[in-house]
N, C-alpha and C. Protein backbone atom coordinates (compact mmCIF):
# COMPACT_ATOMS: atom_id res chain seq x y z
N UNK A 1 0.84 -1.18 0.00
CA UNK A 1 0.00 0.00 0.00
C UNK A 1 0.89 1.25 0.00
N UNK A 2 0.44 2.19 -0.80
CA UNK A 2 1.25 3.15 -0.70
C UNK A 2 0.88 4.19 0.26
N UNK A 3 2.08 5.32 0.65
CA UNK A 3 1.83 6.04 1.88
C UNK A 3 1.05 7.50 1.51
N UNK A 4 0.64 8.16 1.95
CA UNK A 4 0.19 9.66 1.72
C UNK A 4 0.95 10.43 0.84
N UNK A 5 2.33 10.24 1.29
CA UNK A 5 3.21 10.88 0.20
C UNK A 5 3.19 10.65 -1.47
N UNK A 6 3.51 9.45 -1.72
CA UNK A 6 3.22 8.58 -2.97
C UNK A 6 1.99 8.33 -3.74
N UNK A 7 0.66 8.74 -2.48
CA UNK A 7 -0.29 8.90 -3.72
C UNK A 7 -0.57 10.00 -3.79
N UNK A 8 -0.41 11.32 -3.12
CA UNK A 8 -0.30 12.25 -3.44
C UNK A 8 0.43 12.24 -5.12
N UNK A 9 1.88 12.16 -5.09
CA UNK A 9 2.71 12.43 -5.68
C UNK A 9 2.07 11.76 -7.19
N UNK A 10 1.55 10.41 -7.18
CA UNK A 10 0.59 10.28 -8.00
C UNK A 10 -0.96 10.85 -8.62
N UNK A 11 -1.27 11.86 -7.91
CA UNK A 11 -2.61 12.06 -7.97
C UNK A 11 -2.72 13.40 -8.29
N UNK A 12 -1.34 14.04 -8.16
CA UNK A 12 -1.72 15.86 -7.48
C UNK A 12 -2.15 16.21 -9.39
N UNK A 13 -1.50 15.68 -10.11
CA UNK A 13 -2.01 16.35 -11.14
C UNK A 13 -3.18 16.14 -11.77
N UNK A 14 -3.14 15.12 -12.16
CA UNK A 14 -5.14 14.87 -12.16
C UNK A 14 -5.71 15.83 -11.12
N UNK A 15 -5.61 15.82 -9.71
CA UNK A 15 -6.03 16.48 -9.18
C UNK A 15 -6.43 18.08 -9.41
N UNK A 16 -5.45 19.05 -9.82
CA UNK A 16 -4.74 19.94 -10.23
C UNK A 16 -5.69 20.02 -11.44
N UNK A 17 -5.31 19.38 -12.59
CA UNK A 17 -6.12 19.61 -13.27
C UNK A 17 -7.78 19.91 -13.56
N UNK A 18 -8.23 18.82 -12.96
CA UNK A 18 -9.67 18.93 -12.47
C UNK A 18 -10.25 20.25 -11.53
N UNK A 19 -9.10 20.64 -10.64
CA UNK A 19 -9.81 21.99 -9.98
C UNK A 19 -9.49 23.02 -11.13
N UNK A 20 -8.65 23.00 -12.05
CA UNK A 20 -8.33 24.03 -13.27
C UNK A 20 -9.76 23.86 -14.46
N UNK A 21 -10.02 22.56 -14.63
CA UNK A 21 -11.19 22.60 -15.48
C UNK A 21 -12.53 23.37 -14.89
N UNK A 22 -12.69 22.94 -13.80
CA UNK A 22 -14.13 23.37 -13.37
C UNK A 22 -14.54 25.03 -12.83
N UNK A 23 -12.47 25.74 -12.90
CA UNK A 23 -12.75 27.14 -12.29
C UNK A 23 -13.37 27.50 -13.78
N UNK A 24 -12.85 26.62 -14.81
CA UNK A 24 -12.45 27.26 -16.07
C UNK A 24 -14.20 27.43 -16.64
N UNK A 25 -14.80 25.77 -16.17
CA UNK A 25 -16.01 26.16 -16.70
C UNK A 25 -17.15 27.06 -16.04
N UNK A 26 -16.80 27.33 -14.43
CA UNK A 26 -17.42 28.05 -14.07
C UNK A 26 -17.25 29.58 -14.70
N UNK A 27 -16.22 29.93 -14.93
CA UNK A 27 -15.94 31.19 -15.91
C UNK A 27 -16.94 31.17 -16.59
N UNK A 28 -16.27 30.28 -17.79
CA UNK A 28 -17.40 30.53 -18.72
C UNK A 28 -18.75 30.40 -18.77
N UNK A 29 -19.41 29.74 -17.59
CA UNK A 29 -20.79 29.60 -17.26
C UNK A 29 -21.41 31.56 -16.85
N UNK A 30 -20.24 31.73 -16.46
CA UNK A 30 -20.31 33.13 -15.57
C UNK A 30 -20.38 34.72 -16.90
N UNK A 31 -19.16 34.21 -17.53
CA UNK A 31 -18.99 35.72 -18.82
C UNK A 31 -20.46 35.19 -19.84
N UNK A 32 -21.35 33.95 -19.78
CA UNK A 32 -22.04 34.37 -20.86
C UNK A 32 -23.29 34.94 -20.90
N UNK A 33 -23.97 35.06 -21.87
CA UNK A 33 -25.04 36.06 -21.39
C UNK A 33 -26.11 35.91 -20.53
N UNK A 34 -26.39 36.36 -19.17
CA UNK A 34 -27.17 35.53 -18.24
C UNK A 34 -26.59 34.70 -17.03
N UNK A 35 -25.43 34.67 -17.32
CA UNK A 35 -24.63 33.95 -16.30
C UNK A 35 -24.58 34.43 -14.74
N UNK A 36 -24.47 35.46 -14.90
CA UNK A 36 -24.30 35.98 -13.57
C UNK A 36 -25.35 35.53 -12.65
N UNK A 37 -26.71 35.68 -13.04
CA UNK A 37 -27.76 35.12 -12.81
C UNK A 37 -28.29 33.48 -12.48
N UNK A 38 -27.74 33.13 -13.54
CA UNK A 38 -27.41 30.88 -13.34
C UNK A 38 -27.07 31.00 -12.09
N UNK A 39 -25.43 31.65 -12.14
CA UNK A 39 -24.61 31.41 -11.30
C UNK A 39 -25.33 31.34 -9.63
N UNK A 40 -26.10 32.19 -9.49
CA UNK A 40 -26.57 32.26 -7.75
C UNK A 40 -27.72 31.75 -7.80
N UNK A 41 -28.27 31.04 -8.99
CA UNK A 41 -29.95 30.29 -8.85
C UNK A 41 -30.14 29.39 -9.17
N UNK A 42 -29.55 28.73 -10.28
CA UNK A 42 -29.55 27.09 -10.30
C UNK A 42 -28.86 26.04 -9.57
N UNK A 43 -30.05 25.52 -9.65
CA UNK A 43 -29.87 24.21 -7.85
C UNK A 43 -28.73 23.30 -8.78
N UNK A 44 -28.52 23.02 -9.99
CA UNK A 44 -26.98 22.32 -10.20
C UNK A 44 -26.24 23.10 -9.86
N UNK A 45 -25.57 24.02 -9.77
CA UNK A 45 -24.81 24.75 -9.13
C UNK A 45 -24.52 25.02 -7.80
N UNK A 46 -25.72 25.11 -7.76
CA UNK A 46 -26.24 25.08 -5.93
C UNK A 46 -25.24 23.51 -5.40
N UNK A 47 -25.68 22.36 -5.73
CA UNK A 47 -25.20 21.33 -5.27
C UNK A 47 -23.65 20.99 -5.26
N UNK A 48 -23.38 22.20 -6.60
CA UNK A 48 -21.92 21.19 -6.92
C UNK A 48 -21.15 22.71 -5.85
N UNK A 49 -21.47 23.40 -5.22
CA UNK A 49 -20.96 24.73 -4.95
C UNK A 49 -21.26 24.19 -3.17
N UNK A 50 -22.24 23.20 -2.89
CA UNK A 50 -22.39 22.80 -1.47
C UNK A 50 -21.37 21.29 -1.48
N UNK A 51 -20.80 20.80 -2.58
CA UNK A 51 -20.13 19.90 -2.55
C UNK A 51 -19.14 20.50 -2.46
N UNK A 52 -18.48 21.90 -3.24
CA UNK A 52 -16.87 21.85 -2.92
C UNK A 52 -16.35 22.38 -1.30
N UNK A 53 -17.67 22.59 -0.32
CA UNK A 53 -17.83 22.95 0.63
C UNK A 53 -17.50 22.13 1.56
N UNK A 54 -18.51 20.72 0.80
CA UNK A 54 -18.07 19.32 1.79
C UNK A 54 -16.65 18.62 1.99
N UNK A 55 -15.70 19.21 0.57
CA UNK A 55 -14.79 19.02 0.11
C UNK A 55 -13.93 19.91 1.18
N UNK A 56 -14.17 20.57 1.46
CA UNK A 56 -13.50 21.91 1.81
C UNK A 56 -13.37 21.45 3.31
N UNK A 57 -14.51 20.95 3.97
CA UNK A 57 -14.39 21.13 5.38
C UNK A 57 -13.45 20.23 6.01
N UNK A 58 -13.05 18.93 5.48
CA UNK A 58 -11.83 18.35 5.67
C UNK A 58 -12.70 17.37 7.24
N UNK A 59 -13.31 17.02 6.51
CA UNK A 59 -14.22 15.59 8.02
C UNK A 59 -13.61 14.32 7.40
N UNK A 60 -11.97 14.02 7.42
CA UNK A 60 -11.68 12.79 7.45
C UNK A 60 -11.96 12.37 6.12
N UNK A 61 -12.29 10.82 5.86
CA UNK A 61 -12.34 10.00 4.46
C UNK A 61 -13.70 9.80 4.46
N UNK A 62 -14.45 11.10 4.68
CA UNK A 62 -16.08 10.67 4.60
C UNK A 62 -16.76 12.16 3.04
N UNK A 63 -15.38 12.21 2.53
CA UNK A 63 -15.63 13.48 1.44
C UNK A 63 -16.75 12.64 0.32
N UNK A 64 -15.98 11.96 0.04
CA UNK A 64 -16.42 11.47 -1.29
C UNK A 64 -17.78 10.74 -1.14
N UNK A 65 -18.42 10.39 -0.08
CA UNK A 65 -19.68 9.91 0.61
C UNK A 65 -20.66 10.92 0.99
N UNK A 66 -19.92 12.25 1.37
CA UNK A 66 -20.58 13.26 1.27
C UNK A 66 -21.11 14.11 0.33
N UNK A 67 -20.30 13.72 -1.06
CA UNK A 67 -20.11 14.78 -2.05
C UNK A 67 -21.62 13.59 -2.88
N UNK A 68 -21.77 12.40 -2.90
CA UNK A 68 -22.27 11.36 -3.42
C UNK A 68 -23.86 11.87 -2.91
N UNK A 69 -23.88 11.78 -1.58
CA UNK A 69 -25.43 11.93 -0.97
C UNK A 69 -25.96 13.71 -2.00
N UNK A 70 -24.85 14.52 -2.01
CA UNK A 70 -25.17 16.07 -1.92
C UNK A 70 -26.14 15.77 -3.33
N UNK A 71 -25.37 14.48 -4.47
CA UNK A 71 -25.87 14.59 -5.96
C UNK A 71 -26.68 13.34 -5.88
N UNK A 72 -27.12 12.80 -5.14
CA UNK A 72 -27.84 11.80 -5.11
C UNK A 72 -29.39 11.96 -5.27
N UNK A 73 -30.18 11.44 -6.15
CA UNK A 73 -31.60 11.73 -6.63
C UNK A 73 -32.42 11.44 -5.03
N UNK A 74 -33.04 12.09 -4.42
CA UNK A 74 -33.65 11.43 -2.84
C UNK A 74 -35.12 11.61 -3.43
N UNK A 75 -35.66 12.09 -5.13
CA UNK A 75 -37.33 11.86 -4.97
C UNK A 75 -37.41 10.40 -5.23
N UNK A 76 -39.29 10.60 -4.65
CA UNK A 76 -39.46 8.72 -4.67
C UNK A 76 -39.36 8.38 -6.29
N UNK A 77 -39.01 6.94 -6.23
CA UNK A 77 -39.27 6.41 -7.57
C UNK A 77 -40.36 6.12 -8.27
N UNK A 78 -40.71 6.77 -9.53
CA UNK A 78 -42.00 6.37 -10.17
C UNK A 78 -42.68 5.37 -9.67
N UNK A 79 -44.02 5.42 -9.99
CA UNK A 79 -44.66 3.96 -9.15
C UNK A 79 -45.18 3.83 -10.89
């Protein structure tokens, strides 16, 4: 098993990258016409903006379980 160091050292760029894509698309969600507006009212946003939160608060190896419930469908299923 590898240690903290080593998968770091494996991961940081994927990592890295992925927080570079999503500032990138939030930009552009933001400069286009109407954006400004998306930006503080749509509940996808809403969720993925309460996920980088869950991300953020640093509660141990329970991120990715947290970030899962935040996008998880909770209406009932068609009958």
């Amino acid at each position: 098993m590898r240690d903290a160091k080593q998968t770091l050292e494996q991961y940081f760029l994927e990592m890295r990258w992925r927080c570079l894509s999503l500032a990138a698309d939030l930009d552009r969600i933001e400069r286009s016409p109407g954006g400004p507006g998306v930006i503080g009212t749509d509940p996808r946003l809403r969720k993925l903006f309460h996920a980088l939160g869950a991300i953020l608060e640093h509660q141990g190896a329970m991120r990715a379980e947290q970030v899962q419930q935040i996008f998880s469908d909770k209406s009932p299923p068609p009958q």
